[in-house]
PDB file of N, CA and C in Angstrom:
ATOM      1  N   UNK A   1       0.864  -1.180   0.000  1.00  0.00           N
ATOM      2  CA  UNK A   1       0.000   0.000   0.000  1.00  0.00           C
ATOM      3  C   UNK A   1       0.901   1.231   0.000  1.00  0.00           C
ATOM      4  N   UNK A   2       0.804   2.449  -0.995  1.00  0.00           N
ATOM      5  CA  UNK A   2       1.155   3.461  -0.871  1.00  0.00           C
ATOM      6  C   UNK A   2       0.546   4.701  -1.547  1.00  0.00           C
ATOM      7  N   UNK A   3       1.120   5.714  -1.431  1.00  0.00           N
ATOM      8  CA  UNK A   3       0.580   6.935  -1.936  1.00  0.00           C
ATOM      9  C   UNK A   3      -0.987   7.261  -1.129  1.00  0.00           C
ATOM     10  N   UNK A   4      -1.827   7.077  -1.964  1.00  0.00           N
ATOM     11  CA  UNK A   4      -3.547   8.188  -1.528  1.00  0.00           C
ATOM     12  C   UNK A   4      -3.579   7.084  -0.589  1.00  0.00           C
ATOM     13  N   UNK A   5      -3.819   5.964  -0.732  1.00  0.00           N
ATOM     14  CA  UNK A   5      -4.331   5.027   0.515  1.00  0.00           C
ATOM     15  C   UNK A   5      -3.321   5.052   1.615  1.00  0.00           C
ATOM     16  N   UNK A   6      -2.257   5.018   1.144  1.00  0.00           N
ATOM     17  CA  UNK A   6      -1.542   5.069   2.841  1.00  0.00           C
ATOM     18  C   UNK A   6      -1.952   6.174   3.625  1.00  0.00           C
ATOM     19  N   UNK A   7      -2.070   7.488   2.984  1.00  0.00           N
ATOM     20  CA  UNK A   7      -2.382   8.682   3.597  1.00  0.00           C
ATOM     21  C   UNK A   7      -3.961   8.666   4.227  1.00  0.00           C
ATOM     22  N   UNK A   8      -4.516   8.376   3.101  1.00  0.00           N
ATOM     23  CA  UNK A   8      -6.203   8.142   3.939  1.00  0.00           C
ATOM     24  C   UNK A   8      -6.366   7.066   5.298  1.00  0.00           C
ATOM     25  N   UNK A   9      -4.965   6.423   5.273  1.00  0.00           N
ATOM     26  CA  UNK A   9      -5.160   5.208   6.262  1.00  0.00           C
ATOM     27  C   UNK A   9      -4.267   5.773   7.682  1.00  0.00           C
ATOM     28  N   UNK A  10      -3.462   6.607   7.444  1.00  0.00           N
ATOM     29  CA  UNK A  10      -3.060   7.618   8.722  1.00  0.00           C
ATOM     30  C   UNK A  10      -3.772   8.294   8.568  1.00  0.00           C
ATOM     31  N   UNK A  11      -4.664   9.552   8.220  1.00  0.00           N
ATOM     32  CA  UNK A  11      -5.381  10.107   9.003  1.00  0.00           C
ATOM     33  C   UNK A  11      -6.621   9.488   9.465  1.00  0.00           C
ATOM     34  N   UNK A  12      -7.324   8.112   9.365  1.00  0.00           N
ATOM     35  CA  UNK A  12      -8.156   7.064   9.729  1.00  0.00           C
ATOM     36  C   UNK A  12      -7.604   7.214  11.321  1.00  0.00           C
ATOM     37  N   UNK A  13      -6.675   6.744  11.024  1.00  0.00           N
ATOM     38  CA  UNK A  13      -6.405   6.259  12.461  1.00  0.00           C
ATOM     39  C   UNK A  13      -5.550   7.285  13.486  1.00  0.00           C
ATOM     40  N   UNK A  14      -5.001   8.386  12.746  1.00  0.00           N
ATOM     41  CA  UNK A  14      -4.634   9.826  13.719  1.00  0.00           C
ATOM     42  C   UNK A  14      -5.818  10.193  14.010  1.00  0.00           C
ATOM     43  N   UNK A  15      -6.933  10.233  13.244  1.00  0.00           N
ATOM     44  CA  UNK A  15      -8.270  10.669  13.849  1.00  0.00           C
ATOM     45  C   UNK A  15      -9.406   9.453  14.769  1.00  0.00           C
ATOM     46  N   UNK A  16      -9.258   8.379  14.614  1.00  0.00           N
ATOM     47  CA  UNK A  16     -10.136   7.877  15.234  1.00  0.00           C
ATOM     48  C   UNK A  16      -9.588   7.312  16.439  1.00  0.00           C
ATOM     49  N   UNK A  17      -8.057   7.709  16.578  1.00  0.00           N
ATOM     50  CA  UNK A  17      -7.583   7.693  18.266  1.00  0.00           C
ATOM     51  C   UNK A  17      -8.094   8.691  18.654  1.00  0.00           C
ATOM     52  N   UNK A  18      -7.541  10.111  18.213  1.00  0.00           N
ATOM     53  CA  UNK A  18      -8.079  11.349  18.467  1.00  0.00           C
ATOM     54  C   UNK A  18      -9.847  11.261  18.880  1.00  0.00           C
ATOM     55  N   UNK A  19     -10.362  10.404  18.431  1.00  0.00           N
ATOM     56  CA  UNK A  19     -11.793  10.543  18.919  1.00  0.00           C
ATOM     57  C   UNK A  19     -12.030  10.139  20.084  1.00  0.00           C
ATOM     58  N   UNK A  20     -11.411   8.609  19.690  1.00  0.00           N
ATOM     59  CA  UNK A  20     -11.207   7.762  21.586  1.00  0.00           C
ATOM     60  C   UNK A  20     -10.814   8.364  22.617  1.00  0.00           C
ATOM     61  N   UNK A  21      -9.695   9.292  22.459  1.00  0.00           N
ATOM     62  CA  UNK A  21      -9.354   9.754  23.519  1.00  0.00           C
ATOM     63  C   UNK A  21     -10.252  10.793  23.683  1.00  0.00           C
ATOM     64  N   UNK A  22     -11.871  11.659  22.871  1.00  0.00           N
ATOM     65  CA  UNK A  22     -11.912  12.648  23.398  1.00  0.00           C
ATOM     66  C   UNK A  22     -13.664  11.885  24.136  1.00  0.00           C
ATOM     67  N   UNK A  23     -14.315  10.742  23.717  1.00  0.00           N
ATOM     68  CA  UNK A  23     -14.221   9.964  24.410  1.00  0.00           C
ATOM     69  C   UNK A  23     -14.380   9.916  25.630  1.00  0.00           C
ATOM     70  N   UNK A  24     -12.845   9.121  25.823  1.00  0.00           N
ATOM     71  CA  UNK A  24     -12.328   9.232  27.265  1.00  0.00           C
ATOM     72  C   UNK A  24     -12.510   9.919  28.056  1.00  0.00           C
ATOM     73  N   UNK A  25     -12.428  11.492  27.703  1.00  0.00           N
ATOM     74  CA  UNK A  25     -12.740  12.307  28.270  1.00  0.00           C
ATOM     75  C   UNK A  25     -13.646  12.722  28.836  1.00  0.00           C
ATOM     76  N   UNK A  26     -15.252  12.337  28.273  1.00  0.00           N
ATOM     77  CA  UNK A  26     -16.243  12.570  28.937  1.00  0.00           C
ATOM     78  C   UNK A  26     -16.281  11.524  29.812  1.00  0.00           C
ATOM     79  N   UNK A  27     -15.978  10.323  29.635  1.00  0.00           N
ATOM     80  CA  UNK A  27     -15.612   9.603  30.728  1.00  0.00           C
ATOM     81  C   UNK A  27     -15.551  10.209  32.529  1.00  0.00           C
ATOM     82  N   UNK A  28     -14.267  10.252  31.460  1.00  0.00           N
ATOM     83  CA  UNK A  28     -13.373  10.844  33.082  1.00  0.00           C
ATOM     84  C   UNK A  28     -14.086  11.998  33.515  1.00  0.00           C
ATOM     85  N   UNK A  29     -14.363  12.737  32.992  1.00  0.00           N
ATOM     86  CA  UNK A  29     -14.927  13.555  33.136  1.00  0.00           C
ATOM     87  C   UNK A  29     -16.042  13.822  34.198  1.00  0.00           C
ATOM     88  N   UNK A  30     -17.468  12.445  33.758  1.00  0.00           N
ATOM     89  CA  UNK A  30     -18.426  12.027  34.393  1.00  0.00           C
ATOM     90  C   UNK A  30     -17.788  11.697  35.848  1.00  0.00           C
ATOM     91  N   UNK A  31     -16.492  11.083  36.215  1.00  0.00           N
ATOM     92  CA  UNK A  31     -16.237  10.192  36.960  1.00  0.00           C
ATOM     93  C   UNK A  31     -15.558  11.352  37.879  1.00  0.00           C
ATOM     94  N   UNK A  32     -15.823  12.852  37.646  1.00  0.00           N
ATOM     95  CA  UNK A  32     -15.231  13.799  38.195  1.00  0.00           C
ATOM     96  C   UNK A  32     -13.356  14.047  38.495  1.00  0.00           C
ATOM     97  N   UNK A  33     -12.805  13.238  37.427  1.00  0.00           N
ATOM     98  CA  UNK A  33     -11.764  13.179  36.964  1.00  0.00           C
ATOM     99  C   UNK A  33     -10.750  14.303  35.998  1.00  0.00           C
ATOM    100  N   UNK A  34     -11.160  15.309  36.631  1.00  0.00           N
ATOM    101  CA  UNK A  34     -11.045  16.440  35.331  1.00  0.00           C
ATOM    102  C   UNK A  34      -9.166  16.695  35.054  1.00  0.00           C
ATOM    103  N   UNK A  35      -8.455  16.275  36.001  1.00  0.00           N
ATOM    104  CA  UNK A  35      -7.070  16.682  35.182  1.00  0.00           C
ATOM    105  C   UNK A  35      -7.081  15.115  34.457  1.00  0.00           C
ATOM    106  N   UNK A  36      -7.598  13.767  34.410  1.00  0.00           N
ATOM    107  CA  UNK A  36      -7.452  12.913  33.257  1.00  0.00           C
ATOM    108  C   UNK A  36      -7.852  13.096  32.371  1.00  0.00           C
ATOM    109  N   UNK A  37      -9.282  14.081  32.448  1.00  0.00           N
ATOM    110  CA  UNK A  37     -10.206  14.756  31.450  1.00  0.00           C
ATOM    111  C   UNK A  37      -9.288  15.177  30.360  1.00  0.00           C
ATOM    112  N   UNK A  38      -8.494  16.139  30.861  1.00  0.00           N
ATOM    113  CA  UNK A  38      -7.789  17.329  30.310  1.00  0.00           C
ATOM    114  C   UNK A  38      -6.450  16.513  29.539  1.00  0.00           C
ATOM    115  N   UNK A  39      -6.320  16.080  30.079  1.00  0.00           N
ATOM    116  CA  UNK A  39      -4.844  15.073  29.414  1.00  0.00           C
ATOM    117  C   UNK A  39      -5.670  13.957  28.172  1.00  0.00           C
ATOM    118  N   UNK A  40      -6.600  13.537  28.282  1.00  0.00           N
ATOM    119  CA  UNK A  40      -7.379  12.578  27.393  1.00  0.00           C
ATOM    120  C   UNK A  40      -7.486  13.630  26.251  1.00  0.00           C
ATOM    121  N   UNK A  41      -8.126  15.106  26.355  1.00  0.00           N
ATOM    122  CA  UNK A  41      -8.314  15.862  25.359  1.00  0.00           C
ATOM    123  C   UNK A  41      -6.772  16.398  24.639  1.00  0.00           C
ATOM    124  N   UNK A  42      -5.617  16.591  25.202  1.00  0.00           N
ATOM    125  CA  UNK A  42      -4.668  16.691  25.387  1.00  0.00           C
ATOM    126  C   UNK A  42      -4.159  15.922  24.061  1.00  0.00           C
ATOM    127  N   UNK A  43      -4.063  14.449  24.775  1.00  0.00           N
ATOM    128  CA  UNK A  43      -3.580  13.369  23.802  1.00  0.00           C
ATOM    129  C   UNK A  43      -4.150  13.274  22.218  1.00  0.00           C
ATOM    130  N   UNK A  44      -5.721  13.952  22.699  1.00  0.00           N
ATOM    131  CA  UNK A  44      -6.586  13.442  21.644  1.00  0.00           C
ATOM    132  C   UNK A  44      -6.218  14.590  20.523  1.00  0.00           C
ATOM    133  N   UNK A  45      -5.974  15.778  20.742  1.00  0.00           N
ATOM    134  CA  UNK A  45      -5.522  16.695  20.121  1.00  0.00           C
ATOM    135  C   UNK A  45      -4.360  16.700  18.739  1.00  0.00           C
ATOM    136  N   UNK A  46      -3.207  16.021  19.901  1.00  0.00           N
ATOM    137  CA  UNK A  46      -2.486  15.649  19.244  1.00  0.00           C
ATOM    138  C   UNK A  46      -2.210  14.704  18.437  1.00  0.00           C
ATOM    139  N   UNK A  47      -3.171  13.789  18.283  1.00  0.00           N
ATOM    140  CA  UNK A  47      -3.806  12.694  17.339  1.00  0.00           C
ATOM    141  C   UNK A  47      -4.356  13.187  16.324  1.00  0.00           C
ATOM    142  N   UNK A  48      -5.189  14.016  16.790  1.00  0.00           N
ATOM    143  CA  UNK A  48      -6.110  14.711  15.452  1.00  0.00           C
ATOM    144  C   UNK A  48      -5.380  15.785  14.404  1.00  0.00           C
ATOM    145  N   UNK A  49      -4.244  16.576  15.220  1.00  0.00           N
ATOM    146  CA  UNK A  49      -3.240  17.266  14.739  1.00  0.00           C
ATOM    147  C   UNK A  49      -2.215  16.314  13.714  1.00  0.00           C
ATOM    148  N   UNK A  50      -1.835  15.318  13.637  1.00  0.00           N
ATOM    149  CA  UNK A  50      -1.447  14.309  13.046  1.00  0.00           C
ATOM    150  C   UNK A  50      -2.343  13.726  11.640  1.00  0.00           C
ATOM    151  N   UNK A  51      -3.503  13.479  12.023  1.00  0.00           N
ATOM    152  CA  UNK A  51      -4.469  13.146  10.989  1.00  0.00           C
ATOM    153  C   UNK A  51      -5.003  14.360   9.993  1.00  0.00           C
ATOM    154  N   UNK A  52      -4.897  15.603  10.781  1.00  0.00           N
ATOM    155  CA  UNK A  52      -5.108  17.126   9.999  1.00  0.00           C
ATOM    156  C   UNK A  52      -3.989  17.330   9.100  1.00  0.00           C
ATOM    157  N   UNK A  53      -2.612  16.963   9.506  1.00  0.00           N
ATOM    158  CA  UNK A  53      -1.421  17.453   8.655  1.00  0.00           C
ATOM    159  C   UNK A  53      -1.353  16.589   7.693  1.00  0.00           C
ATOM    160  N   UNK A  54      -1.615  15.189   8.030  1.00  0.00           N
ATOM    161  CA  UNK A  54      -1.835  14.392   6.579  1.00  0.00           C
ATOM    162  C   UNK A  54      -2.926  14.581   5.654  1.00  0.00           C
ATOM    163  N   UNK A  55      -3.860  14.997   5.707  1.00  0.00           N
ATOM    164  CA  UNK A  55      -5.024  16.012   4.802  1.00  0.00           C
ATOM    165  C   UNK A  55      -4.715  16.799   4.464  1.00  0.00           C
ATOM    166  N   UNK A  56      -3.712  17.964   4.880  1.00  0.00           N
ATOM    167  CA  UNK A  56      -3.396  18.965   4.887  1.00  0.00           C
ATOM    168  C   UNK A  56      -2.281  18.824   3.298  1.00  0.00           C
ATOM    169  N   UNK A  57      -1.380  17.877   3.522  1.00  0.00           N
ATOM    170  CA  UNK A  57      -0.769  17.449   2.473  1.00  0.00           C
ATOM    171  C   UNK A  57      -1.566  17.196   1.341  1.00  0.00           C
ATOM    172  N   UNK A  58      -2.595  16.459   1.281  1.00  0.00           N
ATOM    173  CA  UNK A  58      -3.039  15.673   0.299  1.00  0.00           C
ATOM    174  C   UNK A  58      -3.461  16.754  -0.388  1.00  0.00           C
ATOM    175  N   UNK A  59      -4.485  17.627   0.198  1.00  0.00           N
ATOM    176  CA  UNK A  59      -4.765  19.133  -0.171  1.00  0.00           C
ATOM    177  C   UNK A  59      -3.643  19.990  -1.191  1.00  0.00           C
ATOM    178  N   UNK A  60      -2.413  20.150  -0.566  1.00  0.00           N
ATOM    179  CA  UNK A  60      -1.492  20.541  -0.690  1.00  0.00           C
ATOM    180  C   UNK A  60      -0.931  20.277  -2.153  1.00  0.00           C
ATOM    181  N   UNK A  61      -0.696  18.796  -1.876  1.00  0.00           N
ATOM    182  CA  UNK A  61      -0.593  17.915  -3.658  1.00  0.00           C
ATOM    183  C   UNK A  61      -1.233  18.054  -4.412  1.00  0.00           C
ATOM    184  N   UNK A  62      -2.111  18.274  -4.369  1.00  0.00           N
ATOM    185  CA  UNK A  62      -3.361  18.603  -5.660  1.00  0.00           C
ATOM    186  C   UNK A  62      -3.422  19.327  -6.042  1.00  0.00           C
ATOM    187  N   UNK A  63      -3.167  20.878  -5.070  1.00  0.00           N
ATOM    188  CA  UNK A  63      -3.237  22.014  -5.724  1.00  0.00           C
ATOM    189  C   UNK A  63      -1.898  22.102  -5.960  1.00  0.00           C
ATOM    190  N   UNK A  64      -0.979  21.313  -5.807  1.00  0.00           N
ATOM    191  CA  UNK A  64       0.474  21.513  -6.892  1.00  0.00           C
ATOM    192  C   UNK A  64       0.037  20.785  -8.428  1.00  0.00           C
ATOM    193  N   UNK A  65      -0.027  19.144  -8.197  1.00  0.00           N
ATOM    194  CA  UNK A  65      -0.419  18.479  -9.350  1.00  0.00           C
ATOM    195  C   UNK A  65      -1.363  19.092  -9.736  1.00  0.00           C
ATOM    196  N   UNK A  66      -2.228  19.522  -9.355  1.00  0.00           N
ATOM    197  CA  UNK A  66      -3.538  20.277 -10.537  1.00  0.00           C
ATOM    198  C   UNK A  66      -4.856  18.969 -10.407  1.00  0.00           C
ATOM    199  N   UNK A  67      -5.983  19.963 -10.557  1.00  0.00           N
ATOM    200  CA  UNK A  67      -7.416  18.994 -10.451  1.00  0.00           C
ATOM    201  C   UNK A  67      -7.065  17.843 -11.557  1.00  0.00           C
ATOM    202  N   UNK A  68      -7.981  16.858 -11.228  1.00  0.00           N
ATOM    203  CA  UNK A  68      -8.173  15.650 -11.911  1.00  0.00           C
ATOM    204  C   UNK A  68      -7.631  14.289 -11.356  1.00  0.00           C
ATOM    205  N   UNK A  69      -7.489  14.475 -10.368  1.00  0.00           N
ATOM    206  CA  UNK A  69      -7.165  13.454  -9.472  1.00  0.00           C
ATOM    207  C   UNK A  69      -8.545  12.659  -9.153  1.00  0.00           C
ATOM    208  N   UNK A  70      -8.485  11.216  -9.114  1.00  0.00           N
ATOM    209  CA  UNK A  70      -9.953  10.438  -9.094  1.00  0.00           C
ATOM    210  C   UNK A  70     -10.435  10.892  -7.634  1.00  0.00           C
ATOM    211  N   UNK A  71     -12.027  11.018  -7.282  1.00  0.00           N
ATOM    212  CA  UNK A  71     -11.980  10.650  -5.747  1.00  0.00           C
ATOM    213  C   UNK A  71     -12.158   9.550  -5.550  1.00  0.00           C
ATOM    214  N   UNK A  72     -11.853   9.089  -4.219  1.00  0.00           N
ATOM    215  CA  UNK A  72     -11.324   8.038  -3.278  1.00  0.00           C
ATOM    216  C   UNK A  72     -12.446   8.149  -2.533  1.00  0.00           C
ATOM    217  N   UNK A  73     -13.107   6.402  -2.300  1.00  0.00           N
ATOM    218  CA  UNK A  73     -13.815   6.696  -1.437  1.00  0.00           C
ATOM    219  C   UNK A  73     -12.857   6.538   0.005  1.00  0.00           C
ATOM    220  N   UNK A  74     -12.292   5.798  -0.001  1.00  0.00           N
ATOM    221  CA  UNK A  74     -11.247   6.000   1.384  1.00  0.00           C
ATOM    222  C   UNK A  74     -10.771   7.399   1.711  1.00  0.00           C
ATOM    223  N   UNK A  75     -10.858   7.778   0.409  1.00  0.00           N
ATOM    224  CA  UNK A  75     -10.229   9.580   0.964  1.00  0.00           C
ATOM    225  C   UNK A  75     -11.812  10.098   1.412  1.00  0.00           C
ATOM    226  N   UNK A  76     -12.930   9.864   0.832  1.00  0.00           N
ATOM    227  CA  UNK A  76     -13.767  10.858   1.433  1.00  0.00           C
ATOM    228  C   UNK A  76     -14.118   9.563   2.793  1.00  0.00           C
ATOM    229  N   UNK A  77     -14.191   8.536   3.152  1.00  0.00           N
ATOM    230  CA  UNK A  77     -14.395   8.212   4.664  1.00  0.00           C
ATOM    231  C   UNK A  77     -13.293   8.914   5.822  1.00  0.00           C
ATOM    232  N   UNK A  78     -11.621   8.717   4.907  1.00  0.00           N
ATOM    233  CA  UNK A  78     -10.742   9.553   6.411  1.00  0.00           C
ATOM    234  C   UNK A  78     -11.685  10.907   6.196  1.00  0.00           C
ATOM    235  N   UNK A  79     -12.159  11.855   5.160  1.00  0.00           N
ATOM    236  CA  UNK A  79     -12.405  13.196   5.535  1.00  0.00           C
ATOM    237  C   UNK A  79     -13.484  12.891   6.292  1.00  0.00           C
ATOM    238  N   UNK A  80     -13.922  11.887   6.092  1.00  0.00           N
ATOM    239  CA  UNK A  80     -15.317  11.905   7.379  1.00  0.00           C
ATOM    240  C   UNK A  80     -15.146  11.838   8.837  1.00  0.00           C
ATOM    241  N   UNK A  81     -14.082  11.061   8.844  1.00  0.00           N
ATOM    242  CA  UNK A  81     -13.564  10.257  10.030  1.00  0.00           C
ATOM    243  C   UNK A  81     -12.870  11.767  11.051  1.00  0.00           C
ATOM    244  N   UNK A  82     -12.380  12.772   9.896  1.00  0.00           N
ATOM    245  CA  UNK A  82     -11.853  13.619  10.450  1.00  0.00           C
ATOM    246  C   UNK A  82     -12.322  14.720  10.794  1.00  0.00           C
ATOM    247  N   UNK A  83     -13.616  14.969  10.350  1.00  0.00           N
ATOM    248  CA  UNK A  83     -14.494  15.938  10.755  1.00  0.00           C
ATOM    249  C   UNK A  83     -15.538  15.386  12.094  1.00  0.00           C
ATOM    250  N   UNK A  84     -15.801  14.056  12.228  1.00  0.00           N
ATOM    251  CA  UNK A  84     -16.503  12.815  13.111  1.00  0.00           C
ATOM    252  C   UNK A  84     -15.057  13.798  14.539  1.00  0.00           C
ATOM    253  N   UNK A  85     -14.180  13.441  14.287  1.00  0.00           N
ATOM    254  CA  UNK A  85     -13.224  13.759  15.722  1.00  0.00           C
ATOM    255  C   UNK A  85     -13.269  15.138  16.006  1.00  0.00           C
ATOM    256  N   UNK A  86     -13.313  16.283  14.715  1.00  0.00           N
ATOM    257  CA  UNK A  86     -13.643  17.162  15.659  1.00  0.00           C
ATOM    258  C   UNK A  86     -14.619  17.541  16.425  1.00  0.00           C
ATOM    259  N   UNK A  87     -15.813  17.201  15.774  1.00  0.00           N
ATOM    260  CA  UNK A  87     -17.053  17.370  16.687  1.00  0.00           C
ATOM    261  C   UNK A  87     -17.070  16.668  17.485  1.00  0.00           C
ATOM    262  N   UNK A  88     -16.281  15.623  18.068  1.00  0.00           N
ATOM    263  CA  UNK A  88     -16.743  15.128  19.130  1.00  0.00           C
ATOM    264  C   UNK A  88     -15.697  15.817  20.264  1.00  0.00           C
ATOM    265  N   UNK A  89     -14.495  16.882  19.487  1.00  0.00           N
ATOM    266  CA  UNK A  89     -13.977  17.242  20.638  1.00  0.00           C
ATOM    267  C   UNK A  89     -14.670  18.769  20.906  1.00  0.00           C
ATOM    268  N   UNK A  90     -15.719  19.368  20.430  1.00  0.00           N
ATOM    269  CA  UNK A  90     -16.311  20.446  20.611  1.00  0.00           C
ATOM    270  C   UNK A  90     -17.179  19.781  21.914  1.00  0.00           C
ATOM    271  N   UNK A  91     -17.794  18.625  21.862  1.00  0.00           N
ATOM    272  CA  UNK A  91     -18.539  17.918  22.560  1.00  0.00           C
ATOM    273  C   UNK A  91     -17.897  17.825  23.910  1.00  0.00           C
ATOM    274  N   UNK A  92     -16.841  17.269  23.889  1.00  0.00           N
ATOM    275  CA  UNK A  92     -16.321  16.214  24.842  1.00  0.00           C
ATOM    276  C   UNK A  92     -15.599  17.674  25.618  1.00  0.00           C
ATOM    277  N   UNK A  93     -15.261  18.894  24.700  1.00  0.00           N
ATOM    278  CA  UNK A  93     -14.777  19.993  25.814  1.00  0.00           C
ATOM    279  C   UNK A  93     -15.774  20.950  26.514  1.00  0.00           C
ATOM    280  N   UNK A  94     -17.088  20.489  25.676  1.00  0.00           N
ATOM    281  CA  UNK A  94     -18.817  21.339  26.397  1.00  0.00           C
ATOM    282  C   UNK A  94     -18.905  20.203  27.640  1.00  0.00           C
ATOM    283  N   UNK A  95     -18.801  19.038  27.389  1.00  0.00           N
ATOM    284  CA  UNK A  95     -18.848  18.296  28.393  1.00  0.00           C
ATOM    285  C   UNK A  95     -18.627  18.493  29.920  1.00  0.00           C
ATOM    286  N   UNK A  96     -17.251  18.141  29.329  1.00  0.00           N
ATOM    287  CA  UNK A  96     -16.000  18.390  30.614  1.00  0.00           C
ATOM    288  C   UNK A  96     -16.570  19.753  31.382  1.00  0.00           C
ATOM    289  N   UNK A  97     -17.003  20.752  30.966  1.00  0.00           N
ATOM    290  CA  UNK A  97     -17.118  22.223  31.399  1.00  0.00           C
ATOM    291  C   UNK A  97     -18.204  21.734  32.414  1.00  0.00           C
ATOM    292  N   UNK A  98     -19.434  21.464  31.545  1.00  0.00           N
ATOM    293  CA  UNK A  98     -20.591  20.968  32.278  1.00  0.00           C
ATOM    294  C   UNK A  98     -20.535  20.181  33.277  1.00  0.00           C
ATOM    295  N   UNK A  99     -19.328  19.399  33.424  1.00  0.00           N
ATOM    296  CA  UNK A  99     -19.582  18.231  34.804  1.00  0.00           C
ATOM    297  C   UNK A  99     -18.854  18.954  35.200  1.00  0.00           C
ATOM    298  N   UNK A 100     -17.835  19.700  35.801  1.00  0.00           N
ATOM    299  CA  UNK A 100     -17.160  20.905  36.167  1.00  0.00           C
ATOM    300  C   UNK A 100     -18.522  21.390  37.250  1.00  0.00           C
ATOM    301  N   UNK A 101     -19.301  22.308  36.050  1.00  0.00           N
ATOM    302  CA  UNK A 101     -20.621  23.006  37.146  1.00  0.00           C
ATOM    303  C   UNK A 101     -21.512  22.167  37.733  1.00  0.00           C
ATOM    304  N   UNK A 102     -21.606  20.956  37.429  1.00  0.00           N
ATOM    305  CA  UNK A 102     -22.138  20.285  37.877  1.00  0.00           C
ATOM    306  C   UNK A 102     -22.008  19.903  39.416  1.00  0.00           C
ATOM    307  N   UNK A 103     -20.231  19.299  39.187  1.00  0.00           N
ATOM    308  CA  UNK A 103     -19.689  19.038  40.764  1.00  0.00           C
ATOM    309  C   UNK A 103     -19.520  20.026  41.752  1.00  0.00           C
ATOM    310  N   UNK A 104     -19.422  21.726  41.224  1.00  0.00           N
ATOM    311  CA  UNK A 104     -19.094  22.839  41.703  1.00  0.00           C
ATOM    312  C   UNK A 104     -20.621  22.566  42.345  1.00  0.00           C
ATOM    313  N   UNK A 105     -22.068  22.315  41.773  1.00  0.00           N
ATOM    314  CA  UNK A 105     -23.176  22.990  42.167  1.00  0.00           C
ATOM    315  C   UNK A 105     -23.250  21.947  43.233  1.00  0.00           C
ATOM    316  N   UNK A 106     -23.015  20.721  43.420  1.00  0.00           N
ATOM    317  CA  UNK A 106     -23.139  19.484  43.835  1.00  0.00           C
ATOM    318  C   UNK A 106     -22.534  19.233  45.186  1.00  0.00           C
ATOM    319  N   UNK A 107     -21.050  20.418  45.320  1.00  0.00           N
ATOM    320  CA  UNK A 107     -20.392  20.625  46.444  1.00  0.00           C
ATOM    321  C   UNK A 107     -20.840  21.920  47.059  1.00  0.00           C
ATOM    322  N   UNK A 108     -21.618  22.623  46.813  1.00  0.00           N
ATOM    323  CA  UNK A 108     -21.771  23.853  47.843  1.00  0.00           C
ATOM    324  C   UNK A 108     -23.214  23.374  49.157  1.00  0.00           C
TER     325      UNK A 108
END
């Protein structure tokens, strides 16, 4: 395997750790765990930052090589896969906030 599929197959999986770990986070989160919280989003970041720069390339190549490149359905599932992780870290950091006020309201 190389070229478009290897690339669609790292950001697959830079992003769908990146999801797990954000995830995790509501986890921990629930479990009033908030500095694992923060490190889960942390990790997950930097997963997704990984899976963004390899898109980022592919992007990159095309508009050097020029349109006419076939689409891929593997290329449009990683772009799915990679838009799937960020929303779940918009989620998973509304989360975290929310069990935050939660435990704040829960302890007074």
């Amino acid at each position: 395997m190389e070229g478009l599929e290897l690339t669609a197959f790292q950001i697959i999986s830079a992003v769908g750790t990146a999801r797990s770990s954000y995830i995790e986070a509501i986890q921990l989160a629930k479990q009033g765990k908030f500095d694992e919280a923060e490190k889960a989003i942390k990790d997950g970041e930097e997963n997704f930052v990984t899976g963004h720069d390899a898109h980022l390339a592919l992007l990159q190549k095309e508009a050097t090589d020029g349109a006419g490149s076939a689409v891929s359905l593997l290329v449009l599932h990683a772009e799915d896969q990679l838009m799937s992780a960020e929303g779940f870290k918009i989620i998973a950091t509304e989360m975290i906030e929310a069990y935050k006020r939660i435990q704040a309201l829960e302890n007074k």
